[in-house]
N, C-alpha and C. Protein backbone atom coordinates (compact mmCIF):
# COMPACT_ATOMS: atom_id res chain seq x y z
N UNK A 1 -45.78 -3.02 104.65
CA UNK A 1 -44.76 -4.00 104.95
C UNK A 1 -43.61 -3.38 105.74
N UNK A 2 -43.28 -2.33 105.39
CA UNK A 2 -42.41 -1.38 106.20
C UNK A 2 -42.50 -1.64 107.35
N UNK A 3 -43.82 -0.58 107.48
CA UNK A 3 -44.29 -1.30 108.91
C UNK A 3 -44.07 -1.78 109.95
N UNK A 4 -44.74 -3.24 109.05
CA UNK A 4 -44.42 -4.30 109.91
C UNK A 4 -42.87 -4.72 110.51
N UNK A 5 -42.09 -4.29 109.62
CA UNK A 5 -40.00 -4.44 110.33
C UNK A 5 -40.27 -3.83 110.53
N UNK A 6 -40.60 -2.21 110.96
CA UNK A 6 -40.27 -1.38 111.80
C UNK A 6 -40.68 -1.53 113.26
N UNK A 7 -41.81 -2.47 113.57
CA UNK A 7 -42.64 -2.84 114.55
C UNK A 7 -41.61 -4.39 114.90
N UNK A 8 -40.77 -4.93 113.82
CA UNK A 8 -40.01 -5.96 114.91
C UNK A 8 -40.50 -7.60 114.28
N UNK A 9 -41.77 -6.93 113.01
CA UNK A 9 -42.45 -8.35 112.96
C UNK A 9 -41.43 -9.07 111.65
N UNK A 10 -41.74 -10.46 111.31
CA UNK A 10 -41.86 -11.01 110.33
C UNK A 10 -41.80 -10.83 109.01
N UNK A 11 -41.56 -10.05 108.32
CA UNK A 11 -41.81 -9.79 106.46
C UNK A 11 -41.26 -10.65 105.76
N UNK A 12 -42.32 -11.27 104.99
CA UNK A 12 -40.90 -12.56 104.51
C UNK A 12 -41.08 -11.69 103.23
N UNK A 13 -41.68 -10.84 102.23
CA UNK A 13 -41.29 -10.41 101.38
C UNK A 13 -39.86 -9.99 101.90
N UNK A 14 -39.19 -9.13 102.51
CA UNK A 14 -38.55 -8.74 102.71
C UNK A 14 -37.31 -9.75 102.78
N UNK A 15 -37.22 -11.41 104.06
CA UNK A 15 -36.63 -12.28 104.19
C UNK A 15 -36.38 -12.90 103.04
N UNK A 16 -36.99 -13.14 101.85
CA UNK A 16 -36.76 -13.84 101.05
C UNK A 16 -36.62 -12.71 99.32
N UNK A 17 -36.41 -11.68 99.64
CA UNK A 17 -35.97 -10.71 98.87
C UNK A 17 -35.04 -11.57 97.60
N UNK A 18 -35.09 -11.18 96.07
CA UNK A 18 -34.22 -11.44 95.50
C UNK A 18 -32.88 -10.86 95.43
N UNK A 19 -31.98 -11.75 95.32
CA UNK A 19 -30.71 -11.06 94.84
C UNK A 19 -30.04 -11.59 93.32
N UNK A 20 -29.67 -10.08 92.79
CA UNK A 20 -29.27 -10.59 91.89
C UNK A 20 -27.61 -10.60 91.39
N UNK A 21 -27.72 -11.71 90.88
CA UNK A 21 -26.21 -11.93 90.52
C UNK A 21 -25.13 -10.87 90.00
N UNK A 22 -24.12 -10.81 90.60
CA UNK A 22 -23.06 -9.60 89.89
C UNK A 22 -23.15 -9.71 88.60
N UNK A 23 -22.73 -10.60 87.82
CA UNK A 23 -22.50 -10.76 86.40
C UNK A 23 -23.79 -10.18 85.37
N UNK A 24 -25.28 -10.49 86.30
CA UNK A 24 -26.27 -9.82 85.75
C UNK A 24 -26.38 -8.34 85.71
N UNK A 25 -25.81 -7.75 86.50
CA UNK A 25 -26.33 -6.19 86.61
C UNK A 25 -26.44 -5.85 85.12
N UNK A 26 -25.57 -5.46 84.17
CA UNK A 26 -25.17 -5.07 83.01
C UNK A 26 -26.22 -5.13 82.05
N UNK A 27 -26.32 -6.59 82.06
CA UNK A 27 -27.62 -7.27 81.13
C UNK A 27 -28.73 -6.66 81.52
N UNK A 28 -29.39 -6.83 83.36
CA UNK A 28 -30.44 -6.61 83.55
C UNK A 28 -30.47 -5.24 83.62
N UNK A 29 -29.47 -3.89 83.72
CA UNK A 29 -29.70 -2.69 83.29
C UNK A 29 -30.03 -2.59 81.62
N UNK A 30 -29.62 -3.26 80.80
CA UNK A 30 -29.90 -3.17 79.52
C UNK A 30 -30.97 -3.43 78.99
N UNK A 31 -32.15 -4.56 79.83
CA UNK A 31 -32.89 -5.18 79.52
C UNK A 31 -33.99 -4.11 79.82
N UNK A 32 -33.92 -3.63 80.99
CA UNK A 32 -34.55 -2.19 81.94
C UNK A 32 -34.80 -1.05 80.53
N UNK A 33 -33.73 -0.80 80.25
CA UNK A 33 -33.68 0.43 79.30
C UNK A 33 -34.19 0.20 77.98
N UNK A 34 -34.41 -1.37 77.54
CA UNK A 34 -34.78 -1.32 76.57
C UNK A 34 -36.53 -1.84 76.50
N UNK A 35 -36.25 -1.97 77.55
CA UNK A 35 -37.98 -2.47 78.00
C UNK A 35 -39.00 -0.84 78.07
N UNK A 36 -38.58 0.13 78.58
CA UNK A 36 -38.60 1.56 78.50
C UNK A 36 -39.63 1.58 77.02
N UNK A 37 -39.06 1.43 76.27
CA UNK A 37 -39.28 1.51 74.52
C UNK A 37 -39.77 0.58 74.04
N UNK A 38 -40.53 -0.45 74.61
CA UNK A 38 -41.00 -1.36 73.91
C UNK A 38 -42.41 -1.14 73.01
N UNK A 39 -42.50 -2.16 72.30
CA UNK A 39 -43.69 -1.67 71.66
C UNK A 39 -44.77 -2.68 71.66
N UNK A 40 -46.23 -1.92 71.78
CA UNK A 40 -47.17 -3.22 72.09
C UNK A 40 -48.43 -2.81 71.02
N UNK A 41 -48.80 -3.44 70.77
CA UNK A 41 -50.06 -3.51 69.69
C UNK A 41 -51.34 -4.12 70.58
N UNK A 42 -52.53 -4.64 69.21
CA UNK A 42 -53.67 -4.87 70.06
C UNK A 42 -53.48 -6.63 70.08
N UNK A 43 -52.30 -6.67 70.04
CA UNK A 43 -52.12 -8.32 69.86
C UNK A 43 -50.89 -8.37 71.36
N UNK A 44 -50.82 -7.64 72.12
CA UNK A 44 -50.02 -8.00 73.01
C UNK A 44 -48.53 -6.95 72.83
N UNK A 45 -47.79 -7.52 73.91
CA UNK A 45 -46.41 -6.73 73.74
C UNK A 45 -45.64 -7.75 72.58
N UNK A 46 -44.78 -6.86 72.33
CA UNK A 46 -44.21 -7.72 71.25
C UNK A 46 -42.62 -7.70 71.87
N UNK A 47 -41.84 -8.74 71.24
CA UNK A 47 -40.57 -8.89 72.35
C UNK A 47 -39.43 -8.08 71.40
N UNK A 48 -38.66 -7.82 71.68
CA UNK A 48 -37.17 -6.33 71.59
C UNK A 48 -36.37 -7.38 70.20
N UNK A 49 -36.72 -6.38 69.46
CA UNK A 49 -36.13 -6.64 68.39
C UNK A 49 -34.56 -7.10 67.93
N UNK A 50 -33.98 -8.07 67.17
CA UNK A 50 -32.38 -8.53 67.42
C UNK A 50 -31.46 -6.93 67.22
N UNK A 51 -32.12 -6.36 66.29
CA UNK A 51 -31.31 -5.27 66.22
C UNK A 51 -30.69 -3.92 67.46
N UNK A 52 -32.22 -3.88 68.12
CA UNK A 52 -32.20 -3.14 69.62
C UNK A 52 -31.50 -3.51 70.50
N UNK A 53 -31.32 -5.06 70.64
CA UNK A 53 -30.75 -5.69 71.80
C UNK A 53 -28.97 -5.30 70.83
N UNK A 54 -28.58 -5.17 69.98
CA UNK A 54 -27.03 -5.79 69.51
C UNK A 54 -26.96 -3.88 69.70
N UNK A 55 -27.92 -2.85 68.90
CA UNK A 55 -27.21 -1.61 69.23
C UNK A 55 -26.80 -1.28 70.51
N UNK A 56 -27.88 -1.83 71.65
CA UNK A 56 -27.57 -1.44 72.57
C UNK A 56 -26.39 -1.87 73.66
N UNK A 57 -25.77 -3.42 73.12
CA UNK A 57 -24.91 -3.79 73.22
C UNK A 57 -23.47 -3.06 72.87
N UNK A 58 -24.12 -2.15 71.67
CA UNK A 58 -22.67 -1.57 70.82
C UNK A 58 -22.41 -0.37 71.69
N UNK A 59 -23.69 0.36 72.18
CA UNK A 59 -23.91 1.69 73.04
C UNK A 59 -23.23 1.76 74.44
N UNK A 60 -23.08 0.29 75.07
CA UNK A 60 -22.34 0.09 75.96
C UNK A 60 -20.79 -0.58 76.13
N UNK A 61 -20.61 -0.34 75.05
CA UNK A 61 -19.19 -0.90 74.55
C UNK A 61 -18.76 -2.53 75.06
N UNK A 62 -19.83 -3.36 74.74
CA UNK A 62 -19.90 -4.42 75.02
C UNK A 62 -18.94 -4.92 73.24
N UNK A 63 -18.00 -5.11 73.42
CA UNK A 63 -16.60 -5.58 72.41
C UNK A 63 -16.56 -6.91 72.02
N UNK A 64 -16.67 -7.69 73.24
CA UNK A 64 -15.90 -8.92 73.02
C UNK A 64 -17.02 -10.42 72.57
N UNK A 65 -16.55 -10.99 71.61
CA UNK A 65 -17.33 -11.61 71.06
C UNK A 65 -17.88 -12.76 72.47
N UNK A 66 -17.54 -12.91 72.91
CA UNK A 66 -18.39 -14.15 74.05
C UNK A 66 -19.44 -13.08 74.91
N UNK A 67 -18.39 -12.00 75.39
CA UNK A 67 -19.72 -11.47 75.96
C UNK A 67 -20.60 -11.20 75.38
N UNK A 68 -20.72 -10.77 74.34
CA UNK A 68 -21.89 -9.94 73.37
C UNK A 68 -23.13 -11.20 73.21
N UNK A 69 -22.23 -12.17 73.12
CA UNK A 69 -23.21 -13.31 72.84
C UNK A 69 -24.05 -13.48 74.23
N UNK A 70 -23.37 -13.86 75.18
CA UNK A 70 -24.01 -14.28 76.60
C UNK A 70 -24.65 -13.39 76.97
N UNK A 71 -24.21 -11.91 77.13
CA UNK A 71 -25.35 -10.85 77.14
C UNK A 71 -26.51 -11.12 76.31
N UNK A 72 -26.51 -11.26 74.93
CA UNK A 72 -27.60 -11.29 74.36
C UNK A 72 -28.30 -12.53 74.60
N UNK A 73 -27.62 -13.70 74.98
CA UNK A 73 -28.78 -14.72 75.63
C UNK A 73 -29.24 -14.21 77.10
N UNK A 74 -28.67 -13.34 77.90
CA UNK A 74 -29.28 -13.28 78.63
C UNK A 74 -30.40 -12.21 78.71
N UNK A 75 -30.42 -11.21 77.87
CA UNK A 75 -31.20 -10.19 77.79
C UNK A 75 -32.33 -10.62 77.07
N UNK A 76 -32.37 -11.63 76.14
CA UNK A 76 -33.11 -12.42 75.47
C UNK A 76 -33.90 -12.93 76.14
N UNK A 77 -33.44 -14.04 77.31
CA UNK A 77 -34.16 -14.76 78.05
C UNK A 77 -34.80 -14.07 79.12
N UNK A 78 -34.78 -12.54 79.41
CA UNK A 78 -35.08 -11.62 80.54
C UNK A 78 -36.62 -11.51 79.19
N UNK A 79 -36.15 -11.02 78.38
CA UNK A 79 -37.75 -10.32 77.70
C UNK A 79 -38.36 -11.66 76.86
N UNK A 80 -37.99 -13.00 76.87
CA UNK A 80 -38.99 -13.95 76.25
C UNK A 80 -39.79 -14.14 77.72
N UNK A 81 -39.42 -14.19 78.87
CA UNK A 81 -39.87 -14.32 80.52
C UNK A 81 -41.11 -13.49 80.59
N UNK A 82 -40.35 -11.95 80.38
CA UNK A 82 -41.20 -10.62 81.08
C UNK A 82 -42.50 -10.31 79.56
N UNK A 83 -42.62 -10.96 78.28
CA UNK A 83 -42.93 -10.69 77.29
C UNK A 83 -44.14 -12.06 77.58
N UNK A 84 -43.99 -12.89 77.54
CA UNK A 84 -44.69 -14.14 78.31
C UNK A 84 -45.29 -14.15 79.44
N UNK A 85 -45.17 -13.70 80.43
CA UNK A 85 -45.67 -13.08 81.55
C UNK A 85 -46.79 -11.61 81.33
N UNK A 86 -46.51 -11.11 80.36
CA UNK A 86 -46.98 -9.55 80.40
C UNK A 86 -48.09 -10.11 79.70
N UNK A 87 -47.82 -10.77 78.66
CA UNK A 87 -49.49 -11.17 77.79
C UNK A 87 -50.33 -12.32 78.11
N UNK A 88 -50.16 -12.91 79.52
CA UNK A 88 -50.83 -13.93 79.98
C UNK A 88 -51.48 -13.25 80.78
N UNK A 89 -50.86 -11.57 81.39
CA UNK A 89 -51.49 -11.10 82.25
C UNK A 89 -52.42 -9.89 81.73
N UNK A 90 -52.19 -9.98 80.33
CA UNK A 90 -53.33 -8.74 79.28
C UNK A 90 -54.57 -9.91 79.17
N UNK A 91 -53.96 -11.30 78.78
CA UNK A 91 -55.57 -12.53 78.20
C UNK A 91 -56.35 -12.28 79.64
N UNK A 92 -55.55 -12.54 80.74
CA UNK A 92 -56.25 -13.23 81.46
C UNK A 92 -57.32 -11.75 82.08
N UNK A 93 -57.03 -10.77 82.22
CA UNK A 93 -57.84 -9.63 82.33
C UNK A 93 -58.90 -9.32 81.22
N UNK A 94 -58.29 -9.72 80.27
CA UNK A 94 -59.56 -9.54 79.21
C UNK A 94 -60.42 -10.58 79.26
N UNK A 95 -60.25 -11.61 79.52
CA UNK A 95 -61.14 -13.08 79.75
C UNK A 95 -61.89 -12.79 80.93
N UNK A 96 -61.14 -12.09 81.76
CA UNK A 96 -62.14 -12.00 83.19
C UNK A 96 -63.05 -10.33 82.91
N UNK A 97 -62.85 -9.94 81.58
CA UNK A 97 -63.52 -8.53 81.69
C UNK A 97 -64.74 -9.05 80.68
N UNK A 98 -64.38 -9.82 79.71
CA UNK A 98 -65.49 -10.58 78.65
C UNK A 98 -66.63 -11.35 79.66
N UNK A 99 -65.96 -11.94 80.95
CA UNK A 99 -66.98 -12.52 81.93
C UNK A 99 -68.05 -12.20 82.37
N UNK A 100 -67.01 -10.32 82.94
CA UNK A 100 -67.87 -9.58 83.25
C UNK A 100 -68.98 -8.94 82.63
N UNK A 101 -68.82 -8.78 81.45
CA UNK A 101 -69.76 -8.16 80.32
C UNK A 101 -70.97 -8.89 80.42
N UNK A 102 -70.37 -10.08 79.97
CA UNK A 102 -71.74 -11.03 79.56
C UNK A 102 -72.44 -11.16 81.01
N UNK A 103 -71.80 -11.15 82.36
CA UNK A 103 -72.82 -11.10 83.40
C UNK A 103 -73.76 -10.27 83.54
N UNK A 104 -73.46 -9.41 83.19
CA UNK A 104 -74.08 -8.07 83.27
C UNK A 104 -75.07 -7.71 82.21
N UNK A 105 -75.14 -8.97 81.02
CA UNK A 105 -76.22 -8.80 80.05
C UNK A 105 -77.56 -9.29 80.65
C-alpha cells in the first residue's frame, strides 16, 4: 500500500484512515495495556475483569469520580467490541477447520 502513495496512486486505506478522538487517547491507551494481559481459555477470550479496569484506572491517577466512570464505560465498551469480535473470529475458523476435516474424510 505504501507503494502505491509513493507511486502517486489512490489508497483509500490510507484516505479513509481512522482518527481517533482526543478525549479517547487515555482510555484507548488503557484498554491497549490491559488487553496485553488478557486471558483466554478453550471457551474463547474472556473480557477484563471490573477489578483490572478500576486498578488500572487508580495506576493512572484517574481521581475524579465522573471521569473514572466514563473511562470505565469507555474501556468497557472498547473490550465488550474487541472480546465479541475476537471469538466470532476463533468460531468461525474452527467451523471452517471442522469443514475441512470432514472433507477430507
Amino acid at each position: 500500500m505504501e507503494r502505491k502513495k509513493e507511486r502517486g496512486e489512490q489508497v483509500e486505506a490510507f484516505d479513509n484512515e481512522p482518527v481517533l478522538f482526543a478525549h479517547l487517547y487515555l482510555p484507548y491507551e488503557i484498554f491497549n495495556n490491559l488487553n496485553r494481559c488478557r486471558q483466554s481459555s478453550n471457551y474463547g477470550f474472556q473480557p477484563l475483569q471490573f477489578t483490572e479496569i478500576i486498578c488500572a484506572l487508580d495506576f493512572n491517577l484517574i481521581d475524579d469520580y465522573e471521569f473514572r466512570h466514563l473511562y470505565f464505560r469507555y474501556i468497557k465498551a472498547m473490550d465488550d467490541a474487541w472480546t465479541e469480535y475476537m471469538n466470532e473470529q476463533i468460531k468461525t475458523k474452527s467451523n471452517s477447520d471442522l469443514k475441512s476435516k470432514e472433507r477430507t474424510k
